[in-house]
N, C-alpha and C. Protein backbone atom coordinates (compact mmCIF):
# COMPACT_ATOMS: atom_id res chain seq x y z
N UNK A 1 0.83 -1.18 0.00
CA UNK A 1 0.00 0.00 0.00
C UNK A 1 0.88 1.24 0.00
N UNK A 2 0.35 2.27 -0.39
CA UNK A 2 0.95 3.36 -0.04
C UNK A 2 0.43 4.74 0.51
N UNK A 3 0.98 5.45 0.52
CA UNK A 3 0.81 6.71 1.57
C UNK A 3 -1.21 7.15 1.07
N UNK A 4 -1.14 7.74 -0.08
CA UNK A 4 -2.50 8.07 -0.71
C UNK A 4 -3.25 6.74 0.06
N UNK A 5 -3.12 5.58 -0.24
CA UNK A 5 -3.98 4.64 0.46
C UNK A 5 -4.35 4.32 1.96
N UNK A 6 -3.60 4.86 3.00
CA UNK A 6 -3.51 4.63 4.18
C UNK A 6 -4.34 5.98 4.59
N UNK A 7 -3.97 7.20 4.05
CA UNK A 7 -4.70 8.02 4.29
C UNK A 7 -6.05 8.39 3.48
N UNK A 8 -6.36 7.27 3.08
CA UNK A 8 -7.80 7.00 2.28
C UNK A 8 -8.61 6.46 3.42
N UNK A 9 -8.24 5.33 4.40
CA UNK A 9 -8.53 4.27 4.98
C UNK A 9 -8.68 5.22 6.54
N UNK A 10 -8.16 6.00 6.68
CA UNK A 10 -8.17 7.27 7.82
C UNK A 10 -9.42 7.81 7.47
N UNK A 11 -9.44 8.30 6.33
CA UNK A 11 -11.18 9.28 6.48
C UNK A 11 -11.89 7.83 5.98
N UNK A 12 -11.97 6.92 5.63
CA UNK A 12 -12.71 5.90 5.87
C UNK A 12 -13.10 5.25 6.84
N UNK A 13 -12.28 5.57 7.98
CA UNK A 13 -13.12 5.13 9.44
C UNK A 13 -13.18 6.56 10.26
N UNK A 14 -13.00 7.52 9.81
CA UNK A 14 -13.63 9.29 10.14
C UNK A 14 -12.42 9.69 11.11
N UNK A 15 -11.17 9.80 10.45
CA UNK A 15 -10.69 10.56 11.11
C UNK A 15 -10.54 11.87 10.40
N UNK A 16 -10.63 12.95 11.57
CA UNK A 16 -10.62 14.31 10.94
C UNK A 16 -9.26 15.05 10.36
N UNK A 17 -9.43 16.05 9.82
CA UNK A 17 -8.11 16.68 9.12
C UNK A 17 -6.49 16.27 9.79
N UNK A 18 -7.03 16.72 11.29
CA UNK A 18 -5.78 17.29 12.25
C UNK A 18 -5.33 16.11 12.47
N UNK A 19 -5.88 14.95 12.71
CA UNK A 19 -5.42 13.66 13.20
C UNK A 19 -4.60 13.38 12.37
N UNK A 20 -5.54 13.51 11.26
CA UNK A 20 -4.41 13.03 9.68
C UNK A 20 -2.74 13.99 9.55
N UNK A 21 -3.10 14.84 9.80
CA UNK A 21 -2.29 15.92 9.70
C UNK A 21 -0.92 15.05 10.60
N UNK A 22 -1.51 15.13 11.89
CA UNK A 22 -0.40 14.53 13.25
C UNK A 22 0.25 13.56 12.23
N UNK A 23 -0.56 12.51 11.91
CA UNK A 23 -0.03 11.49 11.38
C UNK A 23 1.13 11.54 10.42
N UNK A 24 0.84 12.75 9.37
CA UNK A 24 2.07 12.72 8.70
C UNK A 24 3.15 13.49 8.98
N UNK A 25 2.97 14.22 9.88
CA UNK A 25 4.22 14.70 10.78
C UNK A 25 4.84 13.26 11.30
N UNK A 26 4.34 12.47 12.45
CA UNK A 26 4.61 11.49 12.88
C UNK A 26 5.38 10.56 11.60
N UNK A 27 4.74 10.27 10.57
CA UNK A 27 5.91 9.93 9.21
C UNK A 27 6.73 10.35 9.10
N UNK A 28 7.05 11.66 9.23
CA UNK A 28 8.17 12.26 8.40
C UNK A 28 9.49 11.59 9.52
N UNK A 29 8.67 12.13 10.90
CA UNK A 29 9.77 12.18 12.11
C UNK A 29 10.28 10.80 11.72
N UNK A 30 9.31 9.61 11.57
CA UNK A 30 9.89 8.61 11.82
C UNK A 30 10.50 7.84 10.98
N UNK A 31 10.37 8.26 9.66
CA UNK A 31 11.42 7.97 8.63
C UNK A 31 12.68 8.59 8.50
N UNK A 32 12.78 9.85 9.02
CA UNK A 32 13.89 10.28 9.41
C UNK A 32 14.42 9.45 10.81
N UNK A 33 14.35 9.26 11.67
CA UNK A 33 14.56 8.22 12.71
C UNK A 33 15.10 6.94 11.83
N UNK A 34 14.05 6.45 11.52
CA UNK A 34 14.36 5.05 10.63
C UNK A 34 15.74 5.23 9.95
N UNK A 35 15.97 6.20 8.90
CA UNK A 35 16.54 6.48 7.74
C UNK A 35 18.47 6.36 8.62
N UNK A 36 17.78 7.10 9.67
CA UNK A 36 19.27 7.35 10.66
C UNK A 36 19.98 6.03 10.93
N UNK A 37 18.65 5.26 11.35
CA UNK A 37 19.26 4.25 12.16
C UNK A 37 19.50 3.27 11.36
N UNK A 38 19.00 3.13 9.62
CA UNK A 38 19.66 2.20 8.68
C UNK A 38 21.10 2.76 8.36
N UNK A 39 21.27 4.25 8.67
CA UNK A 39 22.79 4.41 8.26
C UNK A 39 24.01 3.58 9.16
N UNK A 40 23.48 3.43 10.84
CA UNK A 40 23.87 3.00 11.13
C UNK A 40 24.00 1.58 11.32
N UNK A 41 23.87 0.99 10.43
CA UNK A 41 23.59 -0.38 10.01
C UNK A 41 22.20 -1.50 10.42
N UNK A 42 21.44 -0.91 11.13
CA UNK A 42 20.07 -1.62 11.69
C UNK A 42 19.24 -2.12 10.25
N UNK A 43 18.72 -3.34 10.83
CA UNK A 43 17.85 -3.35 9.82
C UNK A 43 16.06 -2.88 10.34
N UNK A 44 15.74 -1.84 9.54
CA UNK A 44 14.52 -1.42 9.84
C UNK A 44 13.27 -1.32 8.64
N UNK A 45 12.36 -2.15 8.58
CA UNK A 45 11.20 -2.32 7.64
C UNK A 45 10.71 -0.69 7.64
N UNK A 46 11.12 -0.39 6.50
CA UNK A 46 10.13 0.92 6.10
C UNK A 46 8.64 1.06 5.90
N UNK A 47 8.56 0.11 5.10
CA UNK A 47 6.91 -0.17 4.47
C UNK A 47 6.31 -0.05 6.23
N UNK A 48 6.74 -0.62 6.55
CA UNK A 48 6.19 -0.98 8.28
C UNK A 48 6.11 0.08 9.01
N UNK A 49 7.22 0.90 9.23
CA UNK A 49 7.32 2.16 9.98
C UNK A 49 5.46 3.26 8.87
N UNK A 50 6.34 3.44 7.35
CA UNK A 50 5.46 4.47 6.86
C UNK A 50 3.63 3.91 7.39
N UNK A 51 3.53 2.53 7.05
CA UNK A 51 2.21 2.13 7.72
C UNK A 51 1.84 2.50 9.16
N UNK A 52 2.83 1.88 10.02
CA UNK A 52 2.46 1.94 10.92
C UNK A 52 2.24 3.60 12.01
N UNK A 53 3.09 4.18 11.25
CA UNK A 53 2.88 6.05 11.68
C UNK A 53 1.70 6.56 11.04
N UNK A 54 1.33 6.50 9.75
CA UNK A 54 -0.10 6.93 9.37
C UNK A 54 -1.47 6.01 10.14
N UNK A 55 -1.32 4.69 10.49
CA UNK A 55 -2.51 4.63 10.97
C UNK A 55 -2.24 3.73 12.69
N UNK A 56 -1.35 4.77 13.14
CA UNK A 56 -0.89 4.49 14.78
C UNK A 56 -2.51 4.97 15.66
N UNK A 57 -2.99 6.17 15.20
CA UNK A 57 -4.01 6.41 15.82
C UNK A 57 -5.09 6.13 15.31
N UNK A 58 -5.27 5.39 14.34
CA UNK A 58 -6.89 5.04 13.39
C UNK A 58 -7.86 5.07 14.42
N UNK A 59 -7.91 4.25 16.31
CA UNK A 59 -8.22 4.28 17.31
C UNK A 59 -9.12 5.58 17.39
N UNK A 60 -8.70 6.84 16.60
CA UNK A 60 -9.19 8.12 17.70
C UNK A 60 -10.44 8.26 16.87
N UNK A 61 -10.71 7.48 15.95
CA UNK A 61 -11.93 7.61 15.09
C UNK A 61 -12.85 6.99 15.77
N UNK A 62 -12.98 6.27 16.84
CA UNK A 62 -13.48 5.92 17.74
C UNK A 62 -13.78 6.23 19.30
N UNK A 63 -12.48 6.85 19.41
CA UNK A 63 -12.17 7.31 21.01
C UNK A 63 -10.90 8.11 21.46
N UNK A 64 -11.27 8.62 21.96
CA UNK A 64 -9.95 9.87 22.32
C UNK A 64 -9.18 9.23 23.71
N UNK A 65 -9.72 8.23 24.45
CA UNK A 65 -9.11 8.03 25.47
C UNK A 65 -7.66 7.17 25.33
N UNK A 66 -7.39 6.80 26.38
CA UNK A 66 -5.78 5.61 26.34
C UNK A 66 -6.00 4.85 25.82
N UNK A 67 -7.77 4.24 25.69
CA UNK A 67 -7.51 2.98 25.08
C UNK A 67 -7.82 2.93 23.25
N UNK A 68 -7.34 4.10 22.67
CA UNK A 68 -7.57 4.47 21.26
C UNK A 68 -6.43 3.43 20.56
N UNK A 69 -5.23 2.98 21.57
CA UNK A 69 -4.54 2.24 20.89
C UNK A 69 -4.94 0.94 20.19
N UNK A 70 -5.56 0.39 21.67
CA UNK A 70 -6.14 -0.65 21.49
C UNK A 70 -7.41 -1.32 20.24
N UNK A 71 -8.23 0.36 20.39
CA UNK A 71 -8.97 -0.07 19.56
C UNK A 71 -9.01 0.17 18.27
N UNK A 72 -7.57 1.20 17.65
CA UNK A 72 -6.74 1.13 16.96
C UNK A 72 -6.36 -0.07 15.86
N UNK A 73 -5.68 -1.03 17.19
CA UNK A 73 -5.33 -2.18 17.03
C UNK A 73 -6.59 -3.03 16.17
N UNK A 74 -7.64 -3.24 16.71
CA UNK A 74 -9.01 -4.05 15.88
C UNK A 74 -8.93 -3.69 14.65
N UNK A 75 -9.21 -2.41 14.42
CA UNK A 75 -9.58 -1.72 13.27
C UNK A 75 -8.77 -2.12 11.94
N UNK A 76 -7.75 -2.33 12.56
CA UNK A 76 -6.41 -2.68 11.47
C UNK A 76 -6.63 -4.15 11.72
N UNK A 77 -6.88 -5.03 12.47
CA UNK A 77 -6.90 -6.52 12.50
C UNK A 77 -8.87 -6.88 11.49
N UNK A 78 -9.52 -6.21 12.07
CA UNK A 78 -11.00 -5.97 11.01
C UNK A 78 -10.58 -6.06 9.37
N UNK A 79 -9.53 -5.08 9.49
CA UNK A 79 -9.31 -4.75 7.94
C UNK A 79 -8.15 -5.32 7.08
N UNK A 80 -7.99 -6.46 8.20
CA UNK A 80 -6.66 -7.51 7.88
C UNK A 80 -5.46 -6.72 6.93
N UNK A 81 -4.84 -5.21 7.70
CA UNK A 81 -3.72 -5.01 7.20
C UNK A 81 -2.82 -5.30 7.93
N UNK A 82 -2.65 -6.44 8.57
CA UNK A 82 -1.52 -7.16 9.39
C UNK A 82 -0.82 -7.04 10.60
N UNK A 83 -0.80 -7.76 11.29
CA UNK A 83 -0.38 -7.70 12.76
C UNK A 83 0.70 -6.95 13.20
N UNK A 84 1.73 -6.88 12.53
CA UNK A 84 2.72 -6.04 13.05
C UNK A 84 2.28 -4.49 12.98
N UNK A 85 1.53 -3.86 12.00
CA UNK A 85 0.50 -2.59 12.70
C UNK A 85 -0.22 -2.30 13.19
N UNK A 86 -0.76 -3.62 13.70
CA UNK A 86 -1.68 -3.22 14.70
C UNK A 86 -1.00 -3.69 16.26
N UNK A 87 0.24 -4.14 15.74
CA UNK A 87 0.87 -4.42 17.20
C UNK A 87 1.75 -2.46 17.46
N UNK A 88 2.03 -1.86 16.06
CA UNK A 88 2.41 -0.02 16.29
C UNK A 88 1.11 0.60 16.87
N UNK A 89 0.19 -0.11 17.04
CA UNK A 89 -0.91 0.82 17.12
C UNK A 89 -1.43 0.52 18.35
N UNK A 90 -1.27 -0.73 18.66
CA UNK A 90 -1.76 -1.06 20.30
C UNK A 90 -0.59 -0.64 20.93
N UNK A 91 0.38 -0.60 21.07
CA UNK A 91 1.43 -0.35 22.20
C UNK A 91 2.00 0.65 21.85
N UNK A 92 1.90 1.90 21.01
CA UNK A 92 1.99 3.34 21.30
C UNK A 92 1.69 4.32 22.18
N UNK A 93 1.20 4.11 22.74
CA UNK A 93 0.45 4.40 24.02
C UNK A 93 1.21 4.92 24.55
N UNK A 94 1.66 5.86 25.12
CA UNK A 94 2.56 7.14 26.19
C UNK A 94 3.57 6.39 25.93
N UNK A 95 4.23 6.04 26.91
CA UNK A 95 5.88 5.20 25.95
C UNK A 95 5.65 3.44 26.20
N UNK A 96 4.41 3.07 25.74
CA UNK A 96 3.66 1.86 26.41
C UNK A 96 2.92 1.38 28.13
N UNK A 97 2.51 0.85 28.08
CA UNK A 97 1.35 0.97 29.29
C UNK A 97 1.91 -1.37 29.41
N UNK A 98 2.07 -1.26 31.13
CA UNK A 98 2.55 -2.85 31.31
C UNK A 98 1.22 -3.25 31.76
N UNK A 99 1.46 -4.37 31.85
CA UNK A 99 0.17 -5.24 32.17
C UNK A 99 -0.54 -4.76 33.33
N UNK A 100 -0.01 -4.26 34.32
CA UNK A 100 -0.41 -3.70 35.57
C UNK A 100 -1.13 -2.38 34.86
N UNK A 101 -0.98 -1.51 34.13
CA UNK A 101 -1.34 -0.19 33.76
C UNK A 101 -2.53 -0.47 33.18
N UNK A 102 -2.70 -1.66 32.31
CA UNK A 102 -3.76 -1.93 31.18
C UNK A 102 -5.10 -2.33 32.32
N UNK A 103 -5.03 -3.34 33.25
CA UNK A 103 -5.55 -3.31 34.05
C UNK A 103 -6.47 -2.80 34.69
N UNK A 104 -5.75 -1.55 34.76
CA UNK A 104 -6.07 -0.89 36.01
C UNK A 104 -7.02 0.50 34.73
N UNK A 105 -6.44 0.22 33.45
CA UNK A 105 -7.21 1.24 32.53
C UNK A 105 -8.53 0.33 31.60
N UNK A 106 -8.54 -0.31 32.29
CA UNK A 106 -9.75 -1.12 31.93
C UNK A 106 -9.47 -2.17 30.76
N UNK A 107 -8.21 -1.82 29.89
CA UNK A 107 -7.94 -2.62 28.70
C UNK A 107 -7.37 -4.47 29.27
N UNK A 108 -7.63 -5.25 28.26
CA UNK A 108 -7.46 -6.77 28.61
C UNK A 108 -5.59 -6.29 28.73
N UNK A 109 -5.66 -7.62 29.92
CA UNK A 109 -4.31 -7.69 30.69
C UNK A 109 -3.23 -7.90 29.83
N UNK A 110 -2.43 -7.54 29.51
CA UNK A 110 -1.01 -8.07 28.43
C UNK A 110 -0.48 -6.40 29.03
N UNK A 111 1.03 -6.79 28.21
CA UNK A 111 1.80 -5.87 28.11
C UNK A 111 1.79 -5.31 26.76
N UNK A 112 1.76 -3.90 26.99
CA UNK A 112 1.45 -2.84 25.92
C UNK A 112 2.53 -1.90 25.94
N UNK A 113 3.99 -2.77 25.64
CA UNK A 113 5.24 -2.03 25.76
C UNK A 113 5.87 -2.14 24.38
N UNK A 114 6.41 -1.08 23.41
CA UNK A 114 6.89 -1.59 22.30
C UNK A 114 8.12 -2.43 22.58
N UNK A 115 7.65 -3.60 21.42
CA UNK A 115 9.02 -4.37 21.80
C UNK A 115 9.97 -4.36 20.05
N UNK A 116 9.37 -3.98 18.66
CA UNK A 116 10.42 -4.24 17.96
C UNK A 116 10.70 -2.70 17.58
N UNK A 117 11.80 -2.69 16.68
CA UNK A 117 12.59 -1.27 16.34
C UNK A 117 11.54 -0.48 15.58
N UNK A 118 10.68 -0.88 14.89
CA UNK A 118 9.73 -0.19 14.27
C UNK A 118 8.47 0.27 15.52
N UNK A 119 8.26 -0.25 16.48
CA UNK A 119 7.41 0.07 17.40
C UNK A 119 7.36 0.86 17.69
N UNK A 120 9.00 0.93 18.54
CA UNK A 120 9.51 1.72 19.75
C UNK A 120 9.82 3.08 18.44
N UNK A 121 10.05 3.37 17.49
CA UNK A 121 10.63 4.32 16.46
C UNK A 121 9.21 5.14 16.59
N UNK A 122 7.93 4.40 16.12
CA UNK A 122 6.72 5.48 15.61
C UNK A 122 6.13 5.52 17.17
N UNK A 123 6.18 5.12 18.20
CA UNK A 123 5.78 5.38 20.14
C UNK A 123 6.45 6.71 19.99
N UNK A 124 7.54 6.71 19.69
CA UNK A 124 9.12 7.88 19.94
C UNK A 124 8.46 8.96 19.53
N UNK A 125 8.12 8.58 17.88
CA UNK A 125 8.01 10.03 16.96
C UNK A 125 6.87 10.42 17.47
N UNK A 126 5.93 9.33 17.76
CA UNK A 126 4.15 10.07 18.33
C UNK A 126 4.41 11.25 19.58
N UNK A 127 5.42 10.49 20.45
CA UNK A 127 5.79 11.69 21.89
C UNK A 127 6.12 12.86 21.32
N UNK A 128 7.10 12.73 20.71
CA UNK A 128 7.40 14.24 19.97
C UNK A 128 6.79 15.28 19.19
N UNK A 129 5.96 14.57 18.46
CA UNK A 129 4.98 15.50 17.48
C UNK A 129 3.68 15.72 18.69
N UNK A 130 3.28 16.92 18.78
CA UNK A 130 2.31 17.70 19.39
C UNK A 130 1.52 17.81 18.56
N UNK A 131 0.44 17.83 18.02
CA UNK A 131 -0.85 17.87 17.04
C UNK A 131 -0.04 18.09 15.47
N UNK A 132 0.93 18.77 15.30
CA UNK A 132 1.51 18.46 13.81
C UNK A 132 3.05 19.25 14.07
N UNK A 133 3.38 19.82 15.49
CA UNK A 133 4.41 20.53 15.45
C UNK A 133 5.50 19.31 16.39
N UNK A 134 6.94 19.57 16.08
CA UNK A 134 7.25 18.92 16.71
C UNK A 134 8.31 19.54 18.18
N UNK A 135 8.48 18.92 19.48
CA UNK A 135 8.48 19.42 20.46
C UNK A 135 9.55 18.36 20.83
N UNK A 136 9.82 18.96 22.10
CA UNK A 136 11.78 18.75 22.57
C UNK A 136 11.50 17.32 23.38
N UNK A 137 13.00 16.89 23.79
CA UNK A 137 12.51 15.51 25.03
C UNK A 137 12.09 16.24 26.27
N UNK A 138 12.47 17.34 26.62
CA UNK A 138 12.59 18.03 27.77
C UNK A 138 10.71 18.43 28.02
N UNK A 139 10.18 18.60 26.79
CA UNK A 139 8.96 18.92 26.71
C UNK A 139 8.18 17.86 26.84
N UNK A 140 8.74 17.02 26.69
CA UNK A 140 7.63 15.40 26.56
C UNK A 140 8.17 14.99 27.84
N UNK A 141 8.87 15.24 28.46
CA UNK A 141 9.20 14.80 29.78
C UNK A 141 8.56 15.56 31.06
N UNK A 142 8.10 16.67 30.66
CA UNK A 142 7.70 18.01 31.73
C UNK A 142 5.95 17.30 31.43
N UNK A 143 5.49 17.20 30.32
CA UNK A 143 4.36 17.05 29.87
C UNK A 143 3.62 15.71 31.00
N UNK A 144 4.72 14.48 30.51
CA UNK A 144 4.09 13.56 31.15
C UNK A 144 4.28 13.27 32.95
N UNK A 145 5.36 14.13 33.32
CA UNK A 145 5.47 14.78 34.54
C UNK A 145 4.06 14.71 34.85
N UNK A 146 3.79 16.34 34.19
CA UNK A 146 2.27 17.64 34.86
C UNK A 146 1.41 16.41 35.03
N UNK A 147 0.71 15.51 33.58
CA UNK A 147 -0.44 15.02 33.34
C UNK A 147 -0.34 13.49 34.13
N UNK A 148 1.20 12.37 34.44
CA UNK A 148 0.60 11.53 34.86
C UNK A 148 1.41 11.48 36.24
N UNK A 149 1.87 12.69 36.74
CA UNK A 149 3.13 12.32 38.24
C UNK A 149 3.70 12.30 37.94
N UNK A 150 5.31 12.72 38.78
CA UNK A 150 6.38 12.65 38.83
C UNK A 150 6.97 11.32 38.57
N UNK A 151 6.53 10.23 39.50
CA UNK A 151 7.19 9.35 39.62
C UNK A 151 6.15 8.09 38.71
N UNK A 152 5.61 8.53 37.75
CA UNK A 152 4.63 7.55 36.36
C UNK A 152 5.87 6.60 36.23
N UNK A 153 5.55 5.67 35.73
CA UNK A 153 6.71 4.71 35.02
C UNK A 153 6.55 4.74 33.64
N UNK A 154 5.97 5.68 33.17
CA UNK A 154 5.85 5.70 31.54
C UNK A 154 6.63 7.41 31.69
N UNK A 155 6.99 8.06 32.76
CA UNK A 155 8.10 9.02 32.49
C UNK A 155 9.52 8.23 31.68
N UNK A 156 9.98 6.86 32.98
CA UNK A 156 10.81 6.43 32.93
C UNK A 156 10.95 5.41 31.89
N UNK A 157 9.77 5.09 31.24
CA UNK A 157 9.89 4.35 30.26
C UNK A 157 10.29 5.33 28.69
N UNK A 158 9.93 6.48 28.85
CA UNK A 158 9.95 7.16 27.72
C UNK A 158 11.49 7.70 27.88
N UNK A 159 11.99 7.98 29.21
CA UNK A 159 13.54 8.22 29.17
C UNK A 159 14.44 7.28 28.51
N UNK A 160 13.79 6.01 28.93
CA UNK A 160 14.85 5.26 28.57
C UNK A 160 14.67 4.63 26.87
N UNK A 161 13.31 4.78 26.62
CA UNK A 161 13.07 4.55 24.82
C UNK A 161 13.93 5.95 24.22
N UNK A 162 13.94 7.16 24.78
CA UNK A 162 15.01 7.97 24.23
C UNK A 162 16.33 7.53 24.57
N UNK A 163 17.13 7.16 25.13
CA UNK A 163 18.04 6.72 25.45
C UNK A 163 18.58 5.59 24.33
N UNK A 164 17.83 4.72 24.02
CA UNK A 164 17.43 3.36 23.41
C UNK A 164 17.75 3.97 21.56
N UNK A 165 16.85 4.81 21.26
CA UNK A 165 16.59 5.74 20.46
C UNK A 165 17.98 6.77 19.58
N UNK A 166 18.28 7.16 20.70
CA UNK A 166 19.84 7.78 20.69
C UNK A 166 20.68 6.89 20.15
N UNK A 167 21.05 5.74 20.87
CA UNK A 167 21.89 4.66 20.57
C UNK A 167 21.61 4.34 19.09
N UNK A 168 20.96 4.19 18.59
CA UNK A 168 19.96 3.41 17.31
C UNK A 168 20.63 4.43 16.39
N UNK A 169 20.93 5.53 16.52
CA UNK A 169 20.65 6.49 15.50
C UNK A 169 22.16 7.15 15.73
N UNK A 170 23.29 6.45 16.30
CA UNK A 170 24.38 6.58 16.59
C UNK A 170 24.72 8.04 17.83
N UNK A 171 24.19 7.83 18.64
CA UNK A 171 24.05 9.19 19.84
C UNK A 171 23.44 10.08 19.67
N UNK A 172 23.06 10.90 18.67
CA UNK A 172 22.95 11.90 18.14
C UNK A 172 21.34 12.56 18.77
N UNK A 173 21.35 13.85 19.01
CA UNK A 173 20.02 14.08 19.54
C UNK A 173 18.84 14.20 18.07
N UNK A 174 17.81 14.00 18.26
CA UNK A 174 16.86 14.05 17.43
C UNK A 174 16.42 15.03 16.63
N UNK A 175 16.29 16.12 17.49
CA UNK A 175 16.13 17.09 17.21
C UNK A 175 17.14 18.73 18.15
């Protein structure tokens, strides 16, 4: 598939302008991410990343809450465009949500932590992009501070997916 098609399949389950919009910010970031981290010899599925950043939030066409990932996730399993995007789309979620978090947010028990390089790449770029602009670590760190506590474990999970992130892309800051 390609880009025109994914964002066909967005206003086909009603997402509005801005969502779409996020989304291809969230592309750009994360093909640049990607692009970095194939220089440094990784192997990283593009087709996968560009999919999985345009329809990471398909979810919000349904629901604005935490569990947009999740239901994200269906939408893309409904429309059998394959598990590994709907596994970018369920565990994007703040810098992923553990079995204890899902729980307790009403979603079925599993861990909702990215686990492959394409996951953890479009989780990354989603923190960073703010509705279509993109914003610092220092800002995504103050953010999830204010909104979930100091001491959240999805602060510390998102420190250390930047950290993770850095490495991937040979140290270098992101932005």
């Amino acid at each position: 598939m390609n880009i025109k098609e994914y964002i066909r399949i967005l206003r086909e389950e009603g997402c509005d302008d801005s969502l779409i919009e996020h989304s291809i910010a969230v592309l750009g970031l994360s093909v640049y991410i990607a692009s970095r981290a194939i220089l440094n010899g990784h192997d990283i599925d593009l087709d996968l990343i560009v999919a999985g950043a345009l329809l990471h939030d398909i979810g919000r066409s349904k629901t604005h809450s935490v569990k947009h990932g999740y239901v994200g996730a269906q939408i893309i399993r409904e429309r059998g465009l394959g598990e590994k995007i709907a596994l970018i789309a369920e565990r994007h979620v703040g810098a992923g949500l553990s079995a204890n978090e899902a729980k307790m947010l009403g979603l079925p028990v599993k861990d909702y932590i990215p686990q492959t390089l394409e996951e953890k790449i479009v989780c990354y770029a989603d923190k960073l992009v703010f509705r279509k602009r993109i914003v610092t670590i220092k800002d995504v760190i103050e953010y999830f501070k204010r909104e979930l506590g100091e001491n959240h474990p999805a602060v510390n999970r998102f420190i250390e997916l930047d950290i993770e992130i850095r490495k991937l892309i040979g140290g270098k800051a992101i932005i």
